[in-house]
Protein backbone atom coordinates (compact mmCIF):
# COMPACT_ATOMS: atom_id res chain seq x y z
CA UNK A 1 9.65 -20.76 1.71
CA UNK A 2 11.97 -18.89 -0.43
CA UNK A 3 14.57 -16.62 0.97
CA UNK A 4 16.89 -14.09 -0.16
CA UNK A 5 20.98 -13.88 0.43
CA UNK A 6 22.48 -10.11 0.75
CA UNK A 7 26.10 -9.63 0.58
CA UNK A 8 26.20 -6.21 2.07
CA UNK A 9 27.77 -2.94 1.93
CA UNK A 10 27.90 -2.14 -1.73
CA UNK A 11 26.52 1.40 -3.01
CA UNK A 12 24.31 1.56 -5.47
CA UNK A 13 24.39 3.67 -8.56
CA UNK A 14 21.62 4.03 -11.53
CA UNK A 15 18.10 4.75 -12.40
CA UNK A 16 14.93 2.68 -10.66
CA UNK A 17 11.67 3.04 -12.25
CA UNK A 18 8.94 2.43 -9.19
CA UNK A 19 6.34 0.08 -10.23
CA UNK A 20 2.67 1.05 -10.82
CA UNK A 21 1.06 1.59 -6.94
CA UNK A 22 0.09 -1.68 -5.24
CA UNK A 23 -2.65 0.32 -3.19
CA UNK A 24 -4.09 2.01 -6.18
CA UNK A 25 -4.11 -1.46 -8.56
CA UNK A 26 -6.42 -3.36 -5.43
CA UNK A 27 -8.93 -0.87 -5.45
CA UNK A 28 -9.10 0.05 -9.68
CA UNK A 29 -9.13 -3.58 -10.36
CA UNK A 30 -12.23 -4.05 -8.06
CA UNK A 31 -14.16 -1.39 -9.81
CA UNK A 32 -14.52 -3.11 -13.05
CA UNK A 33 -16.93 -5.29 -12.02
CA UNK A 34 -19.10 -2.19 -11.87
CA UNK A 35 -19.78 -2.52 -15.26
CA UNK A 36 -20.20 -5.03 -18.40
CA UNK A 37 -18.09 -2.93 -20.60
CA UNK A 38 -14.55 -3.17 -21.34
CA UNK A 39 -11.95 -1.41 -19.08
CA UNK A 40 -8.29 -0.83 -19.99
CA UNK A 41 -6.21 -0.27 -17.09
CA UNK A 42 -2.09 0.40 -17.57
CA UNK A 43 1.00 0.77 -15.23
CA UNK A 44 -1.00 -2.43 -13.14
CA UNK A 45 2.84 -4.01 -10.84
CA UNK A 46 3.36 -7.52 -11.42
CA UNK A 47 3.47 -8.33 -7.48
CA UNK A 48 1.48 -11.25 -5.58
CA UNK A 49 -1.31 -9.60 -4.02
CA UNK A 50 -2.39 -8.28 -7.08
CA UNK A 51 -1.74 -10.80 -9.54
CA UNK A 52 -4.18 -12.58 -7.00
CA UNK A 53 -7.04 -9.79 -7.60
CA UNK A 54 -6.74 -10.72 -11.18
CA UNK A 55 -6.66 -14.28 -11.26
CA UNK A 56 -9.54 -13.82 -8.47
CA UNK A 57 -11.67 -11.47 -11.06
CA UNK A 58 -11.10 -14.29 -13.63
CA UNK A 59 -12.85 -17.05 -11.23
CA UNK A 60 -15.47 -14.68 -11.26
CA UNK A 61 -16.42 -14.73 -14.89
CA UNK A 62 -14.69 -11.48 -15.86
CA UNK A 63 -12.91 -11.70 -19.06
CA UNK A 64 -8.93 -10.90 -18.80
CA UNK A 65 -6.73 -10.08 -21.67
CA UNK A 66 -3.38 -9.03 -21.09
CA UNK A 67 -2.36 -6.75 -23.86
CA UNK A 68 1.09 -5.81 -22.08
CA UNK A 69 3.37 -6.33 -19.66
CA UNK A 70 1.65 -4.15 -17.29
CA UNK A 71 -1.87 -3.55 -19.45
CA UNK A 72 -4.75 -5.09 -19.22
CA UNK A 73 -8.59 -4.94 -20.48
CA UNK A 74 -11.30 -6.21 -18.43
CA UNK A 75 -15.08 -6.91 -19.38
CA UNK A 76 -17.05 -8.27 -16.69
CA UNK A 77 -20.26 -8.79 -18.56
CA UNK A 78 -20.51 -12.10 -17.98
CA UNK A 79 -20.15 -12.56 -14.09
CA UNK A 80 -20.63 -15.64 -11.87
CA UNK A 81 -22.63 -15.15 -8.82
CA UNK A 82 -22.65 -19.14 -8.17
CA UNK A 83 -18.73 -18.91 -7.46
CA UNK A 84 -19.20 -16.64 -4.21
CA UNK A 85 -20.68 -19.50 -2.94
CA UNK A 86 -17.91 -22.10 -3.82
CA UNK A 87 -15.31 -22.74 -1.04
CA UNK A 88 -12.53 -22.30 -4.00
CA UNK A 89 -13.74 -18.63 -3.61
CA UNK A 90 -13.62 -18.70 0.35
CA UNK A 91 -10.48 -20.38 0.20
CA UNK A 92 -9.12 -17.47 -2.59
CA UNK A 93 -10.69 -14.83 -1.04
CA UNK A 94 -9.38 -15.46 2.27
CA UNK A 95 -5.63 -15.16 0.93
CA UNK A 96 -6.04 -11.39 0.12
CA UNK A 97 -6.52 -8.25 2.24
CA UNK A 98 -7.73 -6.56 -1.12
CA UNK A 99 -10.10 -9.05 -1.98
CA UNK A 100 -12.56 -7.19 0.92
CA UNK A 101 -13.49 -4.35 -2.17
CA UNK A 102 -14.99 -6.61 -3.97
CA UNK A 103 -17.86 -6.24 -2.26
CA UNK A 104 -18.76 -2.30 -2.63
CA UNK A 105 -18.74 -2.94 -6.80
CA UNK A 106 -20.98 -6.50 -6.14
CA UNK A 107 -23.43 -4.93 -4.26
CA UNK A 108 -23.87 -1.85 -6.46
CA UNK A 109 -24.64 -4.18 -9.57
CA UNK A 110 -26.00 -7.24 -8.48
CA UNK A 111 -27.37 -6.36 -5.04
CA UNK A 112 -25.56 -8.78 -3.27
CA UNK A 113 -21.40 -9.20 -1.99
CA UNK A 114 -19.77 -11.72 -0.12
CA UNK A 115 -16.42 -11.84 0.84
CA UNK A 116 -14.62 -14.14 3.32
CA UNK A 117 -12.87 -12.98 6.47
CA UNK A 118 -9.66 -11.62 4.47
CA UNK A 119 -5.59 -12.35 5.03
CA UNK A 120 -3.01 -9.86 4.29
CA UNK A 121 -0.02 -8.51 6.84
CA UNK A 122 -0.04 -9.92 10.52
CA UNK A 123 1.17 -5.72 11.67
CA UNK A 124 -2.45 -5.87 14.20
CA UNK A 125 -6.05 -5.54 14.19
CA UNK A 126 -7.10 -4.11 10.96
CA UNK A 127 -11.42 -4.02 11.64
CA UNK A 128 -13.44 -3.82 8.81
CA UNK A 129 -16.52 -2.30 10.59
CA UNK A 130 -16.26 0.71 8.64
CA UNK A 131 -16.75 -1.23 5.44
CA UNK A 132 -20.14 -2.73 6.50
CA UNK A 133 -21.28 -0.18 8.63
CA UNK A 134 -21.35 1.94 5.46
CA UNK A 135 -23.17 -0.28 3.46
CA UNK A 136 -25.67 -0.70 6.08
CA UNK A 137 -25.98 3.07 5.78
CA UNK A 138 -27.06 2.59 1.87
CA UNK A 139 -29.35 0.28 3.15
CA UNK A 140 -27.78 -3.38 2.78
CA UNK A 141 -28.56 -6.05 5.15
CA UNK A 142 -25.27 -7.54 6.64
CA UNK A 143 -24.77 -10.70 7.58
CA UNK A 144 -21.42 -12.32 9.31
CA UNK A 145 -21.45 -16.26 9.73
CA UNK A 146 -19.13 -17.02 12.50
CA UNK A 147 -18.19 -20.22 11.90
CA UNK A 148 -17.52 -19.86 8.48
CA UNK A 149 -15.39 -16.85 9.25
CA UNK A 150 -18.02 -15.23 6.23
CA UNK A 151 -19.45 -11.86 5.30
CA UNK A 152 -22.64 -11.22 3.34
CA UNK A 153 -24.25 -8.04 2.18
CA UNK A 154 -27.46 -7.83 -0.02
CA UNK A 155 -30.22 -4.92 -0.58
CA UNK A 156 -31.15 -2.47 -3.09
CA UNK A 157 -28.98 0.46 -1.96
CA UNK A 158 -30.37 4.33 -1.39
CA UNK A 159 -28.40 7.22 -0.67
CA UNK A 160 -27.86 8.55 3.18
CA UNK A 161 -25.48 10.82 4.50
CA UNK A 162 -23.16 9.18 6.46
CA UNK A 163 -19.94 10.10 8.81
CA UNK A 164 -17.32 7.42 8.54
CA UNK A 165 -15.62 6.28 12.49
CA UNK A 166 -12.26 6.57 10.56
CA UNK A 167 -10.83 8.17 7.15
CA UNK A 168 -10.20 4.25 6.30
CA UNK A 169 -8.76 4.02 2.34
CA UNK A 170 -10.13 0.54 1.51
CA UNK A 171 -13.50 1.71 3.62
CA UNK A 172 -14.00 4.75 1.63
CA UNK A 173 -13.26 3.02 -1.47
CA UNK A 174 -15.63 0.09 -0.78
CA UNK A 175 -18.40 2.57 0.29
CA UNK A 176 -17.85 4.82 -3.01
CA UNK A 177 -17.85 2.41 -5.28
CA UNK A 178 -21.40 0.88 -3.87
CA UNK A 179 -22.64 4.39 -3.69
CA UNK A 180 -22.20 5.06 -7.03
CA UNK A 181 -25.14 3.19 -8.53
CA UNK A 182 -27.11 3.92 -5.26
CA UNK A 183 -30.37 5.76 -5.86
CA UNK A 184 -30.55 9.25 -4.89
CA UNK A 185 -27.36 11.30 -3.25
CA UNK A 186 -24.76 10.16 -0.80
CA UNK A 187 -22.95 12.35 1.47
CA UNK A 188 -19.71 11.05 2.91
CA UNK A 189 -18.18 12.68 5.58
CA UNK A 190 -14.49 11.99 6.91
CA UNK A 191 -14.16 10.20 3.71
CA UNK A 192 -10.22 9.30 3.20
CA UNK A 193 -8.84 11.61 0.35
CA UNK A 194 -5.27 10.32 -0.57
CA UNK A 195 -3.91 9.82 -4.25
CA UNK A 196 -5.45 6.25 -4.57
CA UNK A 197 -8.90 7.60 -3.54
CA UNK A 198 -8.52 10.35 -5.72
CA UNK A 199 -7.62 8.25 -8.66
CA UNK A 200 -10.42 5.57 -8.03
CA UNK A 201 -13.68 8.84 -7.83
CA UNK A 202 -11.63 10.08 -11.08
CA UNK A 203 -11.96 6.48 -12.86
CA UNK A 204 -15.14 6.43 -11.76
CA UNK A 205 -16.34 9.55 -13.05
CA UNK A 206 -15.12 8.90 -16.54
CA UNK A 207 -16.92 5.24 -16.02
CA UNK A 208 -20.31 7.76 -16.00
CA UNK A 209 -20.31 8.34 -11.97
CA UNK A 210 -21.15 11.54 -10.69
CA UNK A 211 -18.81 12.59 -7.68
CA UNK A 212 -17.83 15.33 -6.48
CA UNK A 213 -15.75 16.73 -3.41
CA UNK A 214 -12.56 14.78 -5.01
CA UNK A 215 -9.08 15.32 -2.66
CA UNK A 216 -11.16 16.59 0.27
CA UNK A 217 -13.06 14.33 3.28
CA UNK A 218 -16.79 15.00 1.98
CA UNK A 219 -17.69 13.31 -0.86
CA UNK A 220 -21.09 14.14 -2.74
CA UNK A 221 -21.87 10.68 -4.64
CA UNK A 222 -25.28 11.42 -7.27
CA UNK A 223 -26.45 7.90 -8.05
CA UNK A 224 -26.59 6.77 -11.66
CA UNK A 225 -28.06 3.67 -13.04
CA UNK A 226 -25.66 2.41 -15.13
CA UNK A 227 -21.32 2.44 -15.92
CA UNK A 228 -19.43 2.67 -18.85
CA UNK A 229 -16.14 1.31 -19.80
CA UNK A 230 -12.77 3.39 -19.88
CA UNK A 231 -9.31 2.89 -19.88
CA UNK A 232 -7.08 3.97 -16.74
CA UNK A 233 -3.12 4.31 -15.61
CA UNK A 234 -2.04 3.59 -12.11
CA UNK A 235 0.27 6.26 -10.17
CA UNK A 236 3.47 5.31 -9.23
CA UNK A 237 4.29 3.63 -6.08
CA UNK A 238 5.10 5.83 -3.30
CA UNK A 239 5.63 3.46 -0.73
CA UNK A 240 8.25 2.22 -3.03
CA UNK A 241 9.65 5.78 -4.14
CA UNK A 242 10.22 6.34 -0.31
CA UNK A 243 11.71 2.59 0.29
CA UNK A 244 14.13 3.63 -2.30
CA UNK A 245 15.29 7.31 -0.96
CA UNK A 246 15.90 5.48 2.17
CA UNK A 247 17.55 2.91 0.41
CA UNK A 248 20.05 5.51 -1.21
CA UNK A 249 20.98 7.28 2.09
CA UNK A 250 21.27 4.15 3.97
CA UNK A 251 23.86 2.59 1.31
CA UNK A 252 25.64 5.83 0.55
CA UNK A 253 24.02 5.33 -2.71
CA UNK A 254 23.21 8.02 -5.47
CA UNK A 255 20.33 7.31 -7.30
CA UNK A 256 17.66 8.79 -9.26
CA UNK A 257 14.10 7.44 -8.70
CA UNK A 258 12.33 8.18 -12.52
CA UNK A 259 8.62 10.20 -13.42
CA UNK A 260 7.86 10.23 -9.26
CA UNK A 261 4.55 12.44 -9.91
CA UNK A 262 6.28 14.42 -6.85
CA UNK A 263 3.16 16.26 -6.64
CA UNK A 264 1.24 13.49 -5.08
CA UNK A 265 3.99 12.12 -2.53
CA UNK A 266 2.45 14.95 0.06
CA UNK A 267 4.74 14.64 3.09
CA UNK A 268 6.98 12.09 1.61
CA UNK A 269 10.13 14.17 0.73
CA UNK A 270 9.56 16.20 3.95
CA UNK A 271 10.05 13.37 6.22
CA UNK A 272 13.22 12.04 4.89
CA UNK A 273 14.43 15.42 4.83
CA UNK A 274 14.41 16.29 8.05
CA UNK A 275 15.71 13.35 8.70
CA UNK A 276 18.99 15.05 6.98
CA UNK A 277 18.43 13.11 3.43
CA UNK A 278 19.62 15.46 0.39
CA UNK A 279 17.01 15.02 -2.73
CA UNK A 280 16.61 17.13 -6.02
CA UNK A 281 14.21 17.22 -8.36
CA UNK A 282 14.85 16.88 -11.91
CA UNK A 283 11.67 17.62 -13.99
CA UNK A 284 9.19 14.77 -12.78
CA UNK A 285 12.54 12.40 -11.63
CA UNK A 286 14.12 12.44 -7.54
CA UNK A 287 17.75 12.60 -7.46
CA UNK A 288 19.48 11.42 -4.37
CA UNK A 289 23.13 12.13 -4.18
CA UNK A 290 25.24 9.87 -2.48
CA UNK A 291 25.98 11.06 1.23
CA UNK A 292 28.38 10.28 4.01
CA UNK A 293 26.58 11.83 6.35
CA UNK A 294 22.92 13.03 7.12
CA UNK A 295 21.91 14.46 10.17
CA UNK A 296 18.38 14.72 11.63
CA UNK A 297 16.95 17.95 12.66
CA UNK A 298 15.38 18.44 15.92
CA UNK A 299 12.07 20.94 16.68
CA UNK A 300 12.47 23.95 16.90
CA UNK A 301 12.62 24.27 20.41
CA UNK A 302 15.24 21.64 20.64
CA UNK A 303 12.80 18.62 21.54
CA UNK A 304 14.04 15.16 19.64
CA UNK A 305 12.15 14.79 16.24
CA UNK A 306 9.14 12.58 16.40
CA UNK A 307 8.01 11.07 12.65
CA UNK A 308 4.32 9.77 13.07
CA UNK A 309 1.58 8.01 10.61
CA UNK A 310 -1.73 9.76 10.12
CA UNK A 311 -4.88 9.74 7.21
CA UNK A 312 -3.20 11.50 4.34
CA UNK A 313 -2.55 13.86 3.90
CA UNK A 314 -0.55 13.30 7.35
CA UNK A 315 2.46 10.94 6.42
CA UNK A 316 1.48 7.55 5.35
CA UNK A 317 2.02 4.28 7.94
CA UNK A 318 3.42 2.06 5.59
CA UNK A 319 6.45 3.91 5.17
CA UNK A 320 7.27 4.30 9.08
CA UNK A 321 9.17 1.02 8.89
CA UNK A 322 11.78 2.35 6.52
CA UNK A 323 12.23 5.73 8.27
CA UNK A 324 13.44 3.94 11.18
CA UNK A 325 16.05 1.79 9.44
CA UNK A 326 17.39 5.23 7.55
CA UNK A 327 17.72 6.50 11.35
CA UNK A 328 19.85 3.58 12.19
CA UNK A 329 22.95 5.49 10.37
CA UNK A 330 21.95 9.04 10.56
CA UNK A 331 23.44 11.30 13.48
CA UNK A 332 20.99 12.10 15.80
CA UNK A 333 17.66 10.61 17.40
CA UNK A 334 14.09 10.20 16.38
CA UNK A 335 11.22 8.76 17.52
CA UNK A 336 9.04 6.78 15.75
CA UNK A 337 5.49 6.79 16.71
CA UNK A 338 3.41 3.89 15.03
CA UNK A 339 -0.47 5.07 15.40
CA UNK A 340 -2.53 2.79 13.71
CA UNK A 341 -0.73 -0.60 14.31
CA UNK A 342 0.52 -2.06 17.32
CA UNK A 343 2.56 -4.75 15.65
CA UNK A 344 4.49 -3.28 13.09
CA UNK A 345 7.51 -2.48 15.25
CA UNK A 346 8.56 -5.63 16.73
CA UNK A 347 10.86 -6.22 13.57
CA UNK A 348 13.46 -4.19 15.70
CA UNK A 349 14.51 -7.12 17.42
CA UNK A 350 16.16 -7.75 14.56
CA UNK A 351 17.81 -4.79 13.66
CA UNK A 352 19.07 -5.08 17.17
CA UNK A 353 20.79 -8.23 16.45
CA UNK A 354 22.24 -6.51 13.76
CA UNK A 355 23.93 -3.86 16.09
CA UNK A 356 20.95 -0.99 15.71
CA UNK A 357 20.78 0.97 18.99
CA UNK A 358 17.02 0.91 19.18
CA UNK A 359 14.43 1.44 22.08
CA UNK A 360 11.28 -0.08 21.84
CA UNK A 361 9.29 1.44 24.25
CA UNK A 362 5.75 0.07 23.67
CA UNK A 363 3.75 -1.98 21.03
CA UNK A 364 3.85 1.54 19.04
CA UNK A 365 6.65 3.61 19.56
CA UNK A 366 10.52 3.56 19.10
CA UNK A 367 13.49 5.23 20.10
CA UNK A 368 16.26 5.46 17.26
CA UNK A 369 19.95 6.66 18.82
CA UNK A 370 21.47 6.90 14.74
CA UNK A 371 25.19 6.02 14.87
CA UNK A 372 26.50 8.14 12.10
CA UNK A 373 27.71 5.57 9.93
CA UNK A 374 30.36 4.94 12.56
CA UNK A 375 29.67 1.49 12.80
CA UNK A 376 28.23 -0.62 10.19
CA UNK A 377 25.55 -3.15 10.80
CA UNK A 378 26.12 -6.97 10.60
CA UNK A 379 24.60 -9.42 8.77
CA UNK A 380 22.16 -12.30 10.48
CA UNK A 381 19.85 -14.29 9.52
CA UNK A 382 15.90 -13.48 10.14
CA UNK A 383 12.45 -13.74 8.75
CA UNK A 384 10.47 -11.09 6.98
CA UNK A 385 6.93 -10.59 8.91
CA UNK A 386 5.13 -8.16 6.41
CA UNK A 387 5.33 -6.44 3.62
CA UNK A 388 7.24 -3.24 4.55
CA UNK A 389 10.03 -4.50 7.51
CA UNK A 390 10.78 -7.41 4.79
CA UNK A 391 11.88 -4.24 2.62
CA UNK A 392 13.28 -2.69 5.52
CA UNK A 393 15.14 -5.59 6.72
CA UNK A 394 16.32 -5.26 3.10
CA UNK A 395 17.73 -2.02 3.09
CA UNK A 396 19.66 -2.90 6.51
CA UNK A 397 21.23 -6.40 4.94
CA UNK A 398 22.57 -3.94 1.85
CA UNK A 399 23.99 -1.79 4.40
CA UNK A 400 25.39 -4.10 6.13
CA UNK A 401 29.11 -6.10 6.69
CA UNK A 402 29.19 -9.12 5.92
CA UNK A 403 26.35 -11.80 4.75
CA UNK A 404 22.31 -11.70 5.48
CA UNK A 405 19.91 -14.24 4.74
CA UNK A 406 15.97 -13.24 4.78
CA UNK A 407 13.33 -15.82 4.95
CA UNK A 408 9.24 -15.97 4.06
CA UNK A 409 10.28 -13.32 1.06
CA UNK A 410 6.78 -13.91 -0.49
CA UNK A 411 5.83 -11.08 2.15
CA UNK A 412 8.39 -9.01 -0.01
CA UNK A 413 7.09 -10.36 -3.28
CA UNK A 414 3.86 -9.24 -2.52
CA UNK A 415 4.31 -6.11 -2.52
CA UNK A 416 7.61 -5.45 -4.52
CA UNK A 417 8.13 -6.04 -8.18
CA UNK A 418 11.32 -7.73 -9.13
CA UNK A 419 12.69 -6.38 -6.18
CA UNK A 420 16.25 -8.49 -6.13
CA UNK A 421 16.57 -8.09 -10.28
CA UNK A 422 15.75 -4.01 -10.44
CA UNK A 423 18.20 -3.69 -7.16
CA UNK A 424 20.98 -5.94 -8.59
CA UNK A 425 20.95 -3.46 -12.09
CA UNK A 426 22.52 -1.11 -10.29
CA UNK A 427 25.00 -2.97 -7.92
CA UNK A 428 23.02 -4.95 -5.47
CA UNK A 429 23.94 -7.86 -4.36
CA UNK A 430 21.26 -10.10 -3.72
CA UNK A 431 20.91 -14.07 -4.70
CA UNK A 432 17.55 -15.43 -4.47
CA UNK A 433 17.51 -19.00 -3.06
């Protein structure tokens, strides 16, 4: 298990380029198996959850040619349907949240998608009824072998109008991309509409799909019998955009985030500035300034600020983690309101130990009293237990005095690209071990 050692308390100063979006590269990658031709697909991040989509796609029989160092062309004209029955496939498929959207694109082509009961962060129950559910809708048989801890869908699919239980990304995605060869129309209502989504209808559309309804929570899906190649580039990530702007304030730090596509960070920038963070934008870039100070605003009627996750485009869960380390050093309070997981806020034990003045007052919410930079966290040693509080245990060990040491970074790896080497350009601190 690989860890990471901070010596804290530097500021930062340069230019980070975020990597292509983690969330976006799961679900594109997926969808070329809706088709034999050859798809091109650019700005893909070289982190471990989707490296593992790829070299998963590859079991599968789909041809992979890296023509870059984040390009690459697909053809999947040649696929494998054997190797969904192989336990190297159950055993692969297993390690990956993402892997679950294979299964949409298998079922549109070949009329039959299995999947094994998939891994990803321990932050809670993450049910994937709305996934199957929805196919059932199109008129797949499902199938979920208990022992085996196994999924199967098969059917020729038709299309229904259907009205998902939750604006789910991966759901919607799944559903689309099964819908899309469907025969006849498919009407999905309270179907999730944030940048990724909007990105995957638009590949898909250029692939020969015909959607419509793109950005809003009904999409009108017109079956077609075949896909086409295309070629494809991934949005920036703006999980990692915001893990950076917190990173800046936190550290006193001034740094400007490069070609942001501010346009489709919705409530991003809003959030951190209420919570007192100064930002500028410069053309398509985000400039942060360094600050001593930033101060978080209250409601208007003087109530303490509460900073919540909701569907886009309400502000996005996975960036709830960092907002509540930034509060750590701003003056003022927040609350932090954690919706859709109940375990992603019991990495505050940790900040505690560090000397955050934190509340937890349930499996989903907590109480931030900010200290004003007044007194500087310490360094400890701890373990990273996801994805995003391995990042935000991050940004506290840079803030902090003294040494840190973070364990079980392949959480961070997985969704971070080069996380240490990028941060160390511009005055980090940070040894890998």
């Amino acid at each position: 298990m690989a860890s990471f050692e901070i010596i804290g308390g530097n500021r930062l100063k340069g230019e980070l380029v975020p990597q292509g979006a983690k969330n976006e590269a799961l679900q594109i990658l997926c969808a070329v198996l809706l088709t034999p031709e050859k798809v091109t697909i650019s700005n893909i991040p070289n982190i471990r959850d989707v490296n593992k989509l790829i070299d998963l796609l590859r079991d599968l029989g789909v041809k992979v040619n890296q023509l870059s160092e984040d390009t690459y062309e697909f053809q999947a004209d040649n696929v494998d349907l054997e190797y969904l029955h192989s336990e190297k496939f159950k055993q692969k498929g297993s390690g990956l949240r993402g892997s679950i959207m294979v299964v949409g694109p298998m079922l549109a082509r070949f009329g039959k998608g299995y999947i094994p009961q998939p891994g990803g962060d321990k932050i809670g129950r993450r049910r994937l009824d709305t996934h199957f559910i929805g196919f059932q809708k199109l008129g797949a048989n499902f199938e979920y072998l208990a022992e085996e801890q196994f999924y199967k869908v098969e059917g020729n699919l038709k299309g229904t109008y259907m009205l998902l239980d939750e604006a789910s990304v991966t759901g919607t995605a799944n559903i689309v991309m099964a819908a899309v060869m469907a025969e006849g129309r498919t009407t999905i209502y309270n179907a999730a509409c944030e940048p990724y989504l909007q990105q995957l209808c638009k590949m898909l559309n250029r692939m020969g799909a015909k959607i419509s309804g793109v950005g809003s929570n009904m999409l009108i899906i017109d079956g077609v019998k075949e896909m086409g190649g295309t070629e494809h580039r991934c949005l920036p990530d703006m999980i990692e955009i915001g893990s950076f702007i917190g990173l800046a304030a936190m550290t006193k730090s001034e740094i400007t985030i490069k070609d942001v596509s501010y346009n489709d960070l919705g409530l991003i920038p809003t959030i951190f500035s209420r919570l007192g963070i100064q930002m500028e934008l410069r053309g398509d870039d985000l400039y942060i300034p360094s600050q001593e100070h930033y101060e978080i605003e209250s409601f208007i009627d003087g109530s303490i600020l509460t900073v919540a996750d909701a569907p886009w485009p309400g502000f996005t869960p996975d960036l709830l983690s960092i907002v509540l380390v930034v509060a750590i050093q701003a003056k003022g309070s927040v609350l932090i309101h954690q919706k859709m997981f109940e375990s992603r806020l019991f990495f505050v034990d940790k900040l505690i130990d560090m000397g955050a003045k934190i509340i937890l007052c349930d499996p989903h919410r907590a109480t931030v009293i900010g200290m004003d930079h007044k007194n500087p966290l310490r360094g400890i040693q701890m373990t990273s237990p996801d994805i995003r509080a391995g990042v935000s245990l991050l940004i506290a060990a840079l803030s902090a005095d003294g040494k840190s040491l973070i364990h079980n970074i392949e959480q961070i790896d997985r969704g971070y690209q080069n996380i240490d080497t990028r941060l160390n350009a511009i005055g980090a601190n940070i040894k890998r071990l």
